[in-house]
PDB file of N, CA and C in Angstrom:
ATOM      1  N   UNK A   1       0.847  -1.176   0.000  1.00  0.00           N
ATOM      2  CA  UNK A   1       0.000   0.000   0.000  1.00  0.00           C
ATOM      3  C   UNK A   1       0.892   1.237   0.000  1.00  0.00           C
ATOM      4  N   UNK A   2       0.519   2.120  -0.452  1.00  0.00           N
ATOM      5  CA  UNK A   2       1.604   3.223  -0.766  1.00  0.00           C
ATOM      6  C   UNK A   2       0.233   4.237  -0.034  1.00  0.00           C
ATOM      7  N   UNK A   3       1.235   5.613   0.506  1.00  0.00           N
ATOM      8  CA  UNK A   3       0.257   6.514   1.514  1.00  0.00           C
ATOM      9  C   UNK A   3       1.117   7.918   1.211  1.00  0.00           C
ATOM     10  N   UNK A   4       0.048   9.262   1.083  1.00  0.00           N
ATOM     11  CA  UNK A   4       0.860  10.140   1.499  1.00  0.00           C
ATOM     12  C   UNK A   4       0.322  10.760   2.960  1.00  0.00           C
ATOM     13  N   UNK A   5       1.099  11.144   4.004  1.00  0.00           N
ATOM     14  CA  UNK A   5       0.840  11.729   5.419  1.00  0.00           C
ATOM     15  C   UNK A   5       0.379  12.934   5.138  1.00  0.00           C
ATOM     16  N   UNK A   6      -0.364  13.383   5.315  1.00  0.00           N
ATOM     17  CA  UNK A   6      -0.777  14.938   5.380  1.00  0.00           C
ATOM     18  C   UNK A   6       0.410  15.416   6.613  1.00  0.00           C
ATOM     19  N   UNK A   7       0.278  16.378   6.274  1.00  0.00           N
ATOM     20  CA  UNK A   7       1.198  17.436   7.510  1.00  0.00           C
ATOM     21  C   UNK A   7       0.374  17.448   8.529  1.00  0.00           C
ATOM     22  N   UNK A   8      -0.638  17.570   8.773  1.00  0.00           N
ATOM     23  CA  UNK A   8      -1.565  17.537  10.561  1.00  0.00           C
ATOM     24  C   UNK A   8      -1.472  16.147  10.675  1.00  0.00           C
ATOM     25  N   UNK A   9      -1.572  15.017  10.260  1.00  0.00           N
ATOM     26  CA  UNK A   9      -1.347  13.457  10.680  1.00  0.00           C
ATOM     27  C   UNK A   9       0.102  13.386  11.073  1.00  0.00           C
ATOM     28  N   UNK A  10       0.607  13.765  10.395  1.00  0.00           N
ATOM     29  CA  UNK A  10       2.562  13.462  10.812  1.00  0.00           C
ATOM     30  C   UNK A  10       2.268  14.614  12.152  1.00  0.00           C
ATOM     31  N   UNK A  11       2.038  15.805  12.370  1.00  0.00           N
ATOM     32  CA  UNK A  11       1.963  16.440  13.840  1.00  0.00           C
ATOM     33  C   UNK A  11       1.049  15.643  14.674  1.00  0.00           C
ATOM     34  N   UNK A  12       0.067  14.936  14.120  1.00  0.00           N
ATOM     35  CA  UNK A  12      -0.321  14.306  15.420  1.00  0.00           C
ATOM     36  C   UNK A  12      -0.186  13.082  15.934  1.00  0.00           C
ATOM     37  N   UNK A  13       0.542  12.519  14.842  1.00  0.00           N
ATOM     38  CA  UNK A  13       1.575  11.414  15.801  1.00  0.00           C
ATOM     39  C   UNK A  13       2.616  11.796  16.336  1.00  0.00           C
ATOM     40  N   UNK A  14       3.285  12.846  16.114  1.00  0.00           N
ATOM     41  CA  UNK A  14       4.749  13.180  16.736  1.00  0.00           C
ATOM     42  C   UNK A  14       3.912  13.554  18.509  1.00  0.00           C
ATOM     43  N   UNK A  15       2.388  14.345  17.940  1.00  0.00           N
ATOM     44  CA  UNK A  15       2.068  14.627  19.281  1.00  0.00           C
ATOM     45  C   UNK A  15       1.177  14.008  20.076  1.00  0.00           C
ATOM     46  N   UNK A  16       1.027  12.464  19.890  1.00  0.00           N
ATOM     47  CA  UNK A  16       0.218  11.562  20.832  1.00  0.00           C
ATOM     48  C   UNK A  16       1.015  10.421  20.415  1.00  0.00           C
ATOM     49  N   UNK A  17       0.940   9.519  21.525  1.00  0.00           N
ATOM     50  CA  UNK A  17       1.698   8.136  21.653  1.00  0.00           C
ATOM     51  C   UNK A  17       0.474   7.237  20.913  1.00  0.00           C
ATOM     52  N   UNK A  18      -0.527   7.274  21.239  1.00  0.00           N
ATOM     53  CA  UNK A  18      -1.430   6.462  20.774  1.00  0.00           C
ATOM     54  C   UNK A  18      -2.223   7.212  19.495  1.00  0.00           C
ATOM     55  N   UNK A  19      -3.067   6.554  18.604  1.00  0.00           N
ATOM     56  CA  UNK A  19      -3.954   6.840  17.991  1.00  0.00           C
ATOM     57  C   UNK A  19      -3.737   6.333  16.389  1.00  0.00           C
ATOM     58  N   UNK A  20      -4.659   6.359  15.795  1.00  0.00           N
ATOM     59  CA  UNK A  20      -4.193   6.240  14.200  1.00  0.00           C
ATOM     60  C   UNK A  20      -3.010   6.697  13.525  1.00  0.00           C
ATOM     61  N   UNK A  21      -2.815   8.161  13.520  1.00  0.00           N
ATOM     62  CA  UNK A  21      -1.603   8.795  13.182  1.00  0.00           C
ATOM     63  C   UNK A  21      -0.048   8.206  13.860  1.00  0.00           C
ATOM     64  N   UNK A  22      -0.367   7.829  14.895  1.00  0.00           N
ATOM     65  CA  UNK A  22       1.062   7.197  15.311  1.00  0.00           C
ATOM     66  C   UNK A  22       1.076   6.023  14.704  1.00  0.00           C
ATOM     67  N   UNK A  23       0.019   5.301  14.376  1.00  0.00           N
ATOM     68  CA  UNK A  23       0.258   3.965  13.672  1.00  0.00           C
ATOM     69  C   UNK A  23       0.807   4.253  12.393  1.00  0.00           C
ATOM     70  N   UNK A  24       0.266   5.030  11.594  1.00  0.00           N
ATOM     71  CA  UNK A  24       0.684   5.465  10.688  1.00  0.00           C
ATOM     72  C   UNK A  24       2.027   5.641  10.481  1.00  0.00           C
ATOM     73  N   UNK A  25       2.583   6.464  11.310  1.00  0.00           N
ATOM     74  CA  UNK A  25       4.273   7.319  11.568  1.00  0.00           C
ATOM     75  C   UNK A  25       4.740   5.666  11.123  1.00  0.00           C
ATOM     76  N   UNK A  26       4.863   4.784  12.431  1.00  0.00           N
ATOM     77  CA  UNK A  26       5.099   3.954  12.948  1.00  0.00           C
ATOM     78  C   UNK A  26       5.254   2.343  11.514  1.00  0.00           C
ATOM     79  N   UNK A  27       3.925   2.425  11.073  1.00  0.00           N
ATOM     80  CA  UNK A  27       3.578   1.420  10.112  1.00  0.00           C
ATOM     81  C   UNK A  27       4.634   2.041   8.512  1.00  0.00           C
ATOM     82  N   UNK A  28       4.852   3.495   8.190  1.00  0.00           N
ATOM     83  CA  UNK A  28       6.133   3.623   7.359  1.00  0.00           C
ATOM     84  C   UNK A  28       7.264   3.695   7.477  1.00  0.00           C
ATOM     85  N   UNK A  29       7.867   3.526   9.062  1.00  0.00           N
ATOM     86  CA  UNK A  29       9.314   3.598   9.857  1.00  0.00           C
ATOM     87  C   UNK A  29       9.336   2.299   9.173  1.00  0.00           C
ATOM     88  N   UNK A  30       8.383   1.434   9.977  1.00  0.00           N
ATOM     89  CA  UNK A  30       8.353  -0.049   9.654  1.00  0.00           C
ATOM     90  C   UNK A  30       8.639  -0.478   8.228  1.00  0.00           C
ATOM     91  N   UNK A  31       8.200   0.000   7.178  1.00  0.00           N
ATOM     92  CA  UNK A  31       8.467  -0.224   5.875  1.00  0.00           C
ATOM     93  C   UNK A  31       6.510  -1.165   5.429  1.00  0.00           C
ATOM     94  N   UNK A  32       5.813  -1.068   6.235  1.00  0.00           N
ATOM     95  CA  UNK A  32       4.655  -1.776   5.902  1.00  0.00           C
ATOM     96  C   UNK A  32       3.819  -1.192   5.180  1.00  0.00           C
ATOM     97  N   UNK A  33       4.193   0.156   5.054  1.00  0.00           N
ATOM     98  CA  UNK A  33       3.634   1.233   4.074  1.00  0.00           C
ATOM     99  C   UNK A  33       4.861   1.881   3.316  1.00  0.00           C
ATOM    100  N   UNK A  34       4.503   2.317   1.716  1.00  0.00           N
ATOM    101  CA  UNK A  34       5.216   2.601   1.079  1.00  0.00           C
ATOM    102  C   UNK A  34       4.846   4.287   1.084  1.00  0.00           C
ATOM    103  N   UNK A  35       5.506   5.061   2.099  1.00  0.00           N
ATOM    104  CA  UNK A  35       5.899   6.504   2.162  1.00  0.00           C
ATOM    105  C   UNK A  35       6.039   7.139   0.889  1.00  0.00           C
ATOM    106  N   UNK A  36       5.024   7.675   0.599  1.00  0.00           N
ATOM    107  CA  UNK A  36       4.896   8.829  -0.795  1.00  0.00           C
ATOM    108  C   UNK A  36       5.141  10.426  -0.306  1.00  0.00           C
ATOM    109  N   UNK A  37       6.277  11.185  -0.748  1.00  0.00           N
ATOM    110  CA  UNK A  37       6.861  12.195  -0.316  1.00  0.00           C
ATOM    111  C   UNK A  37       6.929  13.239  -1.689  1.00  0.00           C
ATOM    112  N   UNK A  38       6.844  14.619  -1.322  1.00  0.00           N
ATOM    113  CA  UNK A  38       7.279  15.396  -2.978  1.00  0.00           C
ATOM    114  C   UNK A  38       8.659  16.629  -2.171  1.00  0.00           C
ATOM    115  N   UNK A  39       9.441  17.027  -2.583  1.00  0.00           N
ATOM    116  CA  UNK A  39      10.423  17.803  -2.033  1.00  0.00           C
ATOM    117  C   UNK A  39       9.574  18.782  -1.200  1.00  0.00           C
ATOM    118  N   UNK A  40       8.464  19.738  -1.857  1.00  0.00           N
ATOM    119  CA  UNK A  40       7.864  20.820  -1.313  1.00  0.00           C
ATOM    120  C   UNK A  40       7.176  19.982   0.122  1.00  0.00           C
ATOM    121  N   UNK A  41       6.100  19.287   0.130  1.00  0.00           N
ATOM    122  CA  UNK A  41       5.962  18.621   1.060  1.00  0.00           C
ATOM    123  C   UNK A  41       6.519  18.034   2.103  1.00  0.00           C
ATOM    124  N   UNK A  42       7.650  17.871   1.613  1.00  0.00           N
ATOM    125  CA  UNK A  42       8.941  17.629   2.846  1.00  0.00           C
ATOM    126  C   UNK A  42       9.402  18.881   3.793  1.00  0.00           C
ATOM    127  N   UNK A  43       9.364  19.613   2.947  1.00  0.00           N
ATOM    128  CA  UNK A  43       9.671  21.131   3.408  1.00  0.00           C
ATOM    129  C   UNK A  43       8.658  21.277   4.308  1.00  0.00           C
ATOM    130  N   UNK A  44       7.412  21.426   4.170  1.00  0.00           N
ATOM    131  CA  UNK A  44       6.403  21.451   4.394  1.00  0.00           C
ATOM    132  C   UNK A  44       6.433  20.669   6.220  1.00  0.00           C
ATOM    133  N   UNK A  45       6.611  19.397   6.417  1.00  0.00           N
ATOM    134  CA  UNK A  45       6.694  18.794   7.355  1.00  0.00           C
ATOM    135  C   UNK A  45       7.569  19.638   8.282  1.00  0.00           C
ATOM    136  N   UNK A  46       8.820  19.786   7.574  1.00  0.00           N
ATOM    137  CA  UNK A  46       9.875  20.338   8.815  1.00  0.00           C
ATOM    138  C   UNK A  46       9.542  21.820   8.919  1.00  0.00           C
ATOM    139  N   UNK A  47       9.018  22.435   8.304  1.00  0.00           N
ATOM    140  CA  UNK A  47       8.589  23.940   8.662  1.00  0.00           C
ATOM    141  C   UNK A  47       7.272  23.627  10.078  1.00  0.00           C
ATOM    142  N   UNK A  48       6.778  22.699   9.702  1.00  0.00           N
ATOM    143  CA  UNK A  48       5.578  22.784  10.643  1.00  0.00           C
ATOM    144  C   UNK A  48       6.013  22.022  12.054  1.00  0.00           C
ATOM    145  N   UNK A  49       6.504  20.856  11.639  1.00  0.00           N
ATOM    146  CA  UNK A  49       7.155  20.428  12.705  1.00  0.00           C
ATOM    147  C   UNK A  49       8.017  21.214  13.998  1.00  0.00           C
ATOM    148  N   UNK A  50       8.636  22.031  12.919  1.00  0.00           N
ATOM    149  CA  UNK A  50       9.682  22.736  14.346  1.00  0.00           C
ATOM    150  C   UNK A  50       9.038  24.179  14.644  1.00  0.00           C
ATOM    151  N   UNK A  51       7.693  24.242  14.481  1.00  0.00           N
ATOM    152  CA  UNK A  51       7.410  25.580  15.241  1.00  0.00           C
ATOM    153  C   UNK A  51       7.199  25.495  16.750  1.00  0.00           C
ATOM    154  N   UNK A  52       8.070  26.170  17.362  1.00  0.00           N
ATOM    155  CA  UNK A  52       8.051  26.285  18.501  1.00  0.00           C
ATOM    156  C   UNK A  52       6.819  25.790  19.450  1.00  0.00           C
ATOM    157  N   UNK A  53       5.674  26.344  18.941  1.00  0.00           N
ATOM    158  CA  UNK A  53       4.181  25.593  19.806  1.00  0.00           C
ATOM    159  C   UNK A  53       4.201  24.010  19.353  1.00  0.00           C
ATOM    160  N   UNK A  54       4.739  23.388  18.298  1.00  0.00           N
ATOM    161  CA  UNK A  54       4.582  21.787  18.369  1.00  0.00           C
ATOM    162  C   UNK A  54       5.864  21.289  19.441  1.00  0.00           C
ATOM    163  N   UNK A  55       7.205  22.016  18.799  1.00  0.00           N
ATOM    164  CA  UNK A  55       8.135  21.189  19.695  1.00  0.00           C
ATOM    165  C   UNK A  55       7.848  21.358  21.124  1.00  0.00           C
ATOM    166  N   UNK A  56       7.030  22.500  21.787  1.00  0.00           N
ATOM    167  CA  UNK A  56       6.785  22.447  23.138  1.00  0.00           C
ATOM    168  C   UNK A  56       5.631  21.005  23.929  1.00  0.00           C
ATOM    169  N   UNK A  57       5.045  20.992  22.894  1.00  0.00           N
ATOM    170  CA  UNK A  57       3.764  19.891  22.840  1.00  0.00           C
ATOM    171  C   UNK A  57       4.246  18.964  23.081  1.00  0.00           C
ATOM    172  N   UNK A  58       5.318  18.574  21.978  1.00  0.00           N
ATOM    173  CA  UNK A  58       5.865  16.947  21.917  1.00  0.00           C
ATOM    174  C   UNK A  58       6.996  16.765  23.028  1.00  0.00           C
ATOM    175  N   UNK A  59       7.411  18.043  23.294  1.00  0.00           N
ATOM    176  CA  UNK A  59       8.547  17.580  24.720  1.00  0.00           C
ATOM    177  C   UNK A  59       9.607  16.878  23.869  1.00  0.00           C
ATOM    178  N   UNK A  60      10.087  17.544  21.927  1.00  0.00           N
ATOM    179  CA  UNK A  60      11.108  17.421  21.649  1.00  0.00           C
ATOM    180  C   UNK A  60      11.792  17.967  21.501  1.00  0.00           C
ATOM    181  N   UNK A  61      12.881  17.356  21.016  1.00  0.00           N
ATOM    182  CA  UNK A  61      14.070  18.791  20.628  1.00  0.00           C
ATOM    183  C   UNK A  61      13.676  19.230  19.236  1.00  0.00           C
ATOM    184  N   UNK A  62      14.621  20.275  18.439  1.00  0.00           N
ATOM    185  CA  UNK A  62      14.745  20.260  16.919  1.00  0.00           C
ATOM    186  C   UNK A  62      15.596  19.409  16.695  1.00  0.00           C
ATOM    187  N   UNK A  63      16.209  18.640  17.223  1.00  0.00           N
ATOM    188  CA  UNK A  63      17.139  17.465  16.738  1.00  0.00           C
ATOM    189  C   UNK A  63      16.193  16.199  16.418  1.00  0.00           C
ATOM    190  N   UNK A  64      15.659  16.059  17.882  1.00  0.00           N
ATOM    191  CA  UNK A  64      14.714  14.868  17.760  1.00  0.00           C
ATOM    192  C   UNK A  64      13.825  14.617  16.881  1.00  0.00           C
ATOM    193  N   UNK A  65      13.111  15.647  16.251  1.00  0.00           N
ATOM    194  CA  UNK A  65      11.919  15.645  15.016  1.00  0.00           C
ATOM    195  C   UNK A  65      13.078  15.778  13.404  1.00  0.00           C
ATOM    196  N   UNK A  66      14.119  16.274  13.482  1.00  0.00           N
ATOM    197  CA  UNK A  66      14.803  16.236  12.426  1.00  0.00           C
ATOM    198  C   UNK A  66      15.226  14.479  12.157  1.00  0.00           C
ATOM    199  N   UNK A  67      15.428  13.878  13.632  1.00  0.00           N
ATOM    200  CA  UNK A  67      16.153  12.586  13.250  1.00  0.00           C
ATOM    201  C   UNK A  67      15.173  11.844  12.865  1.00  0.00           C
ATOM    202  N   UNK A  68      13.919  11.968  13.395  1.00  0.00           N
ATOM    203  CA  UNK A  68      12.607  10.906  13.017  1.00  0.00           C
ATOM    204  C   UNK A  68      12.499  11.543  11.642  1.00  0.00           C
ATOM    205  N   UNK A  69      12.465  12.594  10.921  1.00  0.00           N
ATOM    206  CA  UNK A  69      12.233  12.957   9.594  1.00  0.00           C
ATOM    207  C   UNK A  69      13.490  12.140   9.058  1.00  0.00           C
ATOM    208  N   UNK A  70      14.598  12.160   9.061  1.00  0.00           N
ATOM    209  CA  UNK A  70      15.468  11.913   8.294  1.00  0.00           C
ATOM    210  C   UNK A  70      15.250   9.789   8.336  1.00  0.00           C
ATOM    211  N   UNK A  71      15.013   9.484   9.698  1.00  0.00           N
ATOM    212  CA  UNK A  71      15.018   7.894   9.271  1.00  0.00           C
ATOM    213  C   UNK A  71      13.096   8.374   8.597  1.00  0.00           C
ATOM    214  N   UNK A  72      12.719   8.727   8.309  1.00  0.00           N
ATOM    215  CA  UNK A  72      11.360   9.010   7.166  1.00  0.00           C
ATOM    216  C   UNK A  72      11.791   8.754   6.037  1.00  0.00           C
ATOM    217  N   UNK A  73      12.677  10.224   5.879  1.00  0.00           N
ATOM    218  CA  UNK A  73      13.205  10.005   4.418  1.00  0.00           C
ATOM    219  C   UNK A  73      13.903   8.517   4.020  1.00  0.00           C
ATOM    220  N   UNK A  74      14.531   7.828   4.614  1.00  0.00           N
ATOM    221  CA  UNK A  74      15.826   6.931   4.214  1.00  0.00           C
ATOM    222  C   UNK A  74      14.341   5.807   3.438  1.00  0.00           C
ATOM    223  N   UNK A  75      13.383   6.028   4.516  1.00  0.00           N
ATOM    224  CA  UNK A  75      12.274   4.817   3.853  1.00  0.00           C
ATOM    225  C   UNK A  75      10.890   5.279   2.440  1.00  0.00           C
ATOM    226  N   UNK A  76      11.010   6.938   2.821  1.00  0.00           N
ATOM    227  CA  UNK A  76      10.357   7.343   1.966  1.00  0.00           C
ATOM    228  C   UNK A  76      10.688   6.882   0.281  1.00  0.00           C
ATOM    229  N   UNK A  77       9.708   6.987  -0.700  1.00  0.00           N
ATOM    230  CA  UNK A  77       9.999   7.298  -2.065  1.00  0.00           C
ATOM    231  C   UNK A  77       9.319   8.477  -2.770  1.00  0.00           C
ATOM    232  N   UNK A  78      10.638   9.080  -3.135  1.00  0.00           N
ATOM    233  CA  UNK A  78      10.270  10.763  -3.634  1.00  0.00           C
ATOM    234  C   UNK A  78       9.040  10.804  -4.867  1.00  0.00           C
ATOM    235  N   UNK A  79       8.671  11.663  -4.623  1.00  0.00           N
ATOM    236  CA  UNK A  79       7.484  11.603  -6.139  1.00  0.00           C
ATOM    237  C   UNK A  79       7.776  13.410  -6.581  1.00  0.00           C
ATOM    238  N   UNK A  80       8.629  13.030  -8.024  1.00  0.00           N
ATOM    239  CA  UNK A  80       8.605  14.266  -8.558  1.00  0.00           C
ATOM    240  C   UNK A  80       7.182  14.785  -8.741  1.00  0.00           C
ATOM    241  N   UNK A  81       7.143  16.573  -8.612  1.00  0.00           N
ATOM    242  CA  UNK A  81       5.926  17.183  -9.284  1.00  0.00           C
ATOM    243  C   UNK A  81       6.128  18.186 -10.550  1.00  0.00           C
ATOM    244  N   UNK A  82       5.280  17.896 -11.038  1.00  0.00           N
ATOM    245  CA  UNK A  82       5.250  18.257 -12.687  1.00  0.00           C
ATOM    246  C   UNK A  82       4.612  19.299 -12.811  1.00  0.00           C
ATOM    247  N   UNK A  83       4.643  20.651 -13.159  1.00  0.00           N
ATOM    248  CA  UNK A  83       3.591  21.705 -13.615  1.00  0.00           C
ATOM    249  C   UNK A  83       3.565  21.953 -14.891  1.00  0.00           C
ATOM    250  N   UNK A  84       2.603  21.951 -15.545  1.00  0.00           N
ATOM    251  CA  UNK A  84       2.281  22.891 -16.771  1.00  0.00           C
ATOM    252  C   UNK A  84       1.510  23.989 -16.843  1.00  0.00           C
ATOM    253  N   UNK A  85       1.982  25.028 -17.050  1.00  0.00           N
ATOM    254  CA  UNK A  85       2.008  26.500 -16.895  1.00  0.00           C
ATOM    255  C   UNK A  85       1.271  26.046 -18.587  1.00  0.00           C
ATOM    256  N   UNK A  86      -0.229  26.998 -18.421  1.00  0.00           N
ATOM    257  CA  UNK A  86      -0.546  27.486 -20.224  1.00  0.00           C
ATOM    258  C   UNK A  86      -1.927  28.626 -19.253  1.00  0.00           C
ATOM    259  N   UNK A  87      -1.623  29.181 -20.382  1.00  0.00           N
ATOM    260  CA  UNK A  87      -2.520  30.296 -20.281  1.00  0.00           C
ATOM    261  C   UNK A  87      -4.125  29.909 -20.338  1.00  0.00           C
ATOM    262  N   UNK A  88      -4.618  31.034 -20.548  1.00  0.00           N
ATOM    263  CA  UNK A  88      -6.603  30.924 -20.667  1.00  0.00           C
ATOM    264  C   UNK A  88      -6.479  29.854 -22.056  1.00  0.00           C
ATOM    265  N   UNK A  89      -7.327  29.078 -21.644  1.00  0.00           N
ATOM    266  CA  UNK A  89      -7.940  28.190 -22.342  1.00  0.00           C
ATOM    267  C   UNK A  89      -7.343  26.676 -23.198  1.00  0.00           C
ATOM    268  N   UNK A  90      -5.931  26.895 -22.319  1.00  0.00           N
ATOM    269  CA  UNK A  90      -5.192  25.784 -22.173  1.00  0.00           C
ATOM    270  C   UNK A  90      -4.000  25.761 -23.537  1.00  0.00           C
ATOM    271  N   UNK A  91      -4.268  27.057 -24.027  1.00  0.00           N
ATOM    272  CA  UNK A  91      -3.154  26.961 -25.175  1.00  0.00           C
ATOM    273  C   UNK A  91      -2.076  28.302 -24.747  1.00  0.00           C
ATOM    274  N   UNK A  92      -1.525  28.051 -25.474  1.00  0.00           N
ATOM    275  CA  UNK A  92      -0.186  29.216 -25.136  1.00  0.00           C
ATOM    276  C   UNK A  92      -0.111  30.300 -26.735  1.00  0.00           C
ATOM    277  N   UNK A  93       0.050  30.863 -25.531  1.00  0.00           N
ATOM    278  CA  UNK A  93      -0.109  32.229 -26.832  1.00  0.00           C
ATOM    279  C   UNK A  93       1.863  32.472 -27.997  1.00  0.00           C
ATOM    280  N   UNK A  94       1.859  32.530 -29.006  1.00  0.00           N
ATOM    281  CA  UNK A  94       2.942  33.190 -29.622  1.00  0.00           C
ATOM    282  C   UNK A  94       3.054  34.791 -29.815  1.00  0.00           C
TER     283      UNK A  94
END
Protein backbone atom coordinates (compact mmCIF):
# COMPACT_ATOMS: atom_id res chain seq x y z
CA UNK A 1 0.00 0.00 0.00
CA UNK A 2 1.60 3.22 -0.77
CA UNK A 3 0.26 6.51 1.51
CA UNK A 4 0.86 10.14 1.50
CA UNK A 5 0.84 11.73 5.42
CA UNK A 6 -0.78 14.94 5.38
CA UNK A 7 1.20 17.44 7.51
CA UNK A 8 -1.57 17.54 10.56
CA UNK A 9 -1.35 13.46 10.68
CA UNK A 10 2.56 13.46 10.81
CA UNK A 11 1.96 16.44 13.84
CA UNK A 12 -0.32 14.31 15.42
CA UNK A 13 1.57 11.41 15.80
CA UNK A 14 4.75 13.18 16.74
CA UNK A 15 2.07 14.63 19.28
CA UNK A 16 0.22 11.56 20.83
CA UNK A 17 1.70 8.14 21.65
CA UNK A 18 -1.43 6.46 20.77
CA UNK A 19 -3.95 6.84 17.99
CA UNK A 20 -4.19 6.24 14.20
CA UNK A 21 -1.60 8.79 13.18
CA UNK A 22 1.06 7.20 15.31
CA UNK A 23 0.26 3.96 13.67
CA UNK A 24 0.68 5.47 10.69
CA UNK A 25 4.27 7.32 11.57
CA UNK A 26 5.10 3.95 12.95
CA UNK A 27 3.58 1.42 10.11
CA UNK A 28 6.13 3.62 7.36
CA UNK A 29 9.31 3.60 9.86
CA UNK A 30 8.35 -0.05 9.65
CA UNK A 31 8.47 -0.22 5.87
CA UNK A 32 4.65 -1.78 5.90
CA UNK A 33 3.63 1.23 4.07
CA UNK A 34 5.22 2.60 1.08
CA UNK A 35 5.90 6.50 2.16
CA UNK A 36 4.90 8.83 -0.80
CA UNK A 37 6.86 12.20 -0.32
CA UNK A 38 7.28 15.40 -2.98
CA UNK A 39 10.42 17.80 -2.03
CA UNK A 40 7.86 20.82 -1.31
CA UNK A 41 5.96 18.62 1.06
CA UNK A 42 8.94 17.63 2.85
CA UNK A 43 9.67 21.13 3.41
CA UNK A 44 6.40 21.45 4.39
CA UNK A 45 6.69 18.79 7.35
CA UNK A 46 9.88 20.34 8.81
CA UNK A 47 8.59 23.94 8.66
CA UNK A 48 5.58 22.78 10.64
CA UNK A 49 7.15 20.43 12.70
CA UNK A 50 9.68 22.74 14.35
CA UNK A 51 7.41 25.58 15.24
CA UNK A 52 8.05 26.28 18.50
CA UNK A 53 4.18 25.59 19.81
CA UNK A 54 4.58 21.79 18.37
CA UNK A 55 8.13 21.19 19.69
CA UNK A 56 6.78 22.45 23.14
CA UNK A 57 3.76 19.89 22.84
CA UNK A 58 5.87 16.95 21.92
CA UNK A 59 8.55 17.58 24.72
CA UNK A 60 11.11 17.42 21.65
CA UNK A 61 14.07 18.79 20.63
CA UNK A 62 14.74 20.26 16.92
CA UNK A 63 17.14 17.46 16.74
CA UNK A 64 14.71 14.87 17.76
CA UNK A 65 11.92 15.65 15.02
CA UNK A 66 14.80 16.24 12.43
CA UNK A 67 16.15 12.59 13.25
CA UNK A 68 12.61 10.91 13.02
CA UNK A 69 12.23 12.96 9.59
CA UNK A 70 15.47 11.91 8.29
CA UNK A 71 15.02 7.89 9.27
CA UNK A 72 11.36 9.01 7.17
CA UNK A 73 13.20 10.00 4.42
CA UNK A 74 15.83 6.93 4.21
CA UNK A 75 12.27 4.82 3.85
CA UNK A 76 10.36 7.34 1.97
CA UNK A 77 10.00 7.30 -2.07
CA UNK A 78 10.27 10.76 -3.63
CA UNK A 79 7.48 11.60 -6.14
CA UNK A 80 8.60 14.27 -8.56
CA UNK A 81 5.93 17.18 -9.28
CA UNK A 82 5.25 18.26 -12.69
CA UNK A 83 3.59 21.70 -13.62
CA UNK A 84 2.28 22.89 -16.77
CA UNK A 85 2.01 26.50 -16.89
CA UNK A 86 -0.55 27.49 -20.22
CA UNK A 87 -2.52 30.30 -20.28
CA UNK A 88 -6.60 30.92 -20.67
CA UNK A 89 -7.94 28.19 -22.34
CA UNK A 90 -5.19 25.78 -22.17
CA UNK A 91 -3.15 26.96 -25.18
CA UNK A 92 -0.19 29.22 -25.14
CA UNK A 93 -0.11 32.23 -26.83
CA UNK A 94 2.94 33.19 -29.62
Amino acid sequence: MHLVLDTDVLVAAFRSERGASRELLIGALDERYVLLASTALWLEYEAVLLRPLHLKAMRLSAADVRDVLAALARVAEPVPIHFLLATRFGRRRR
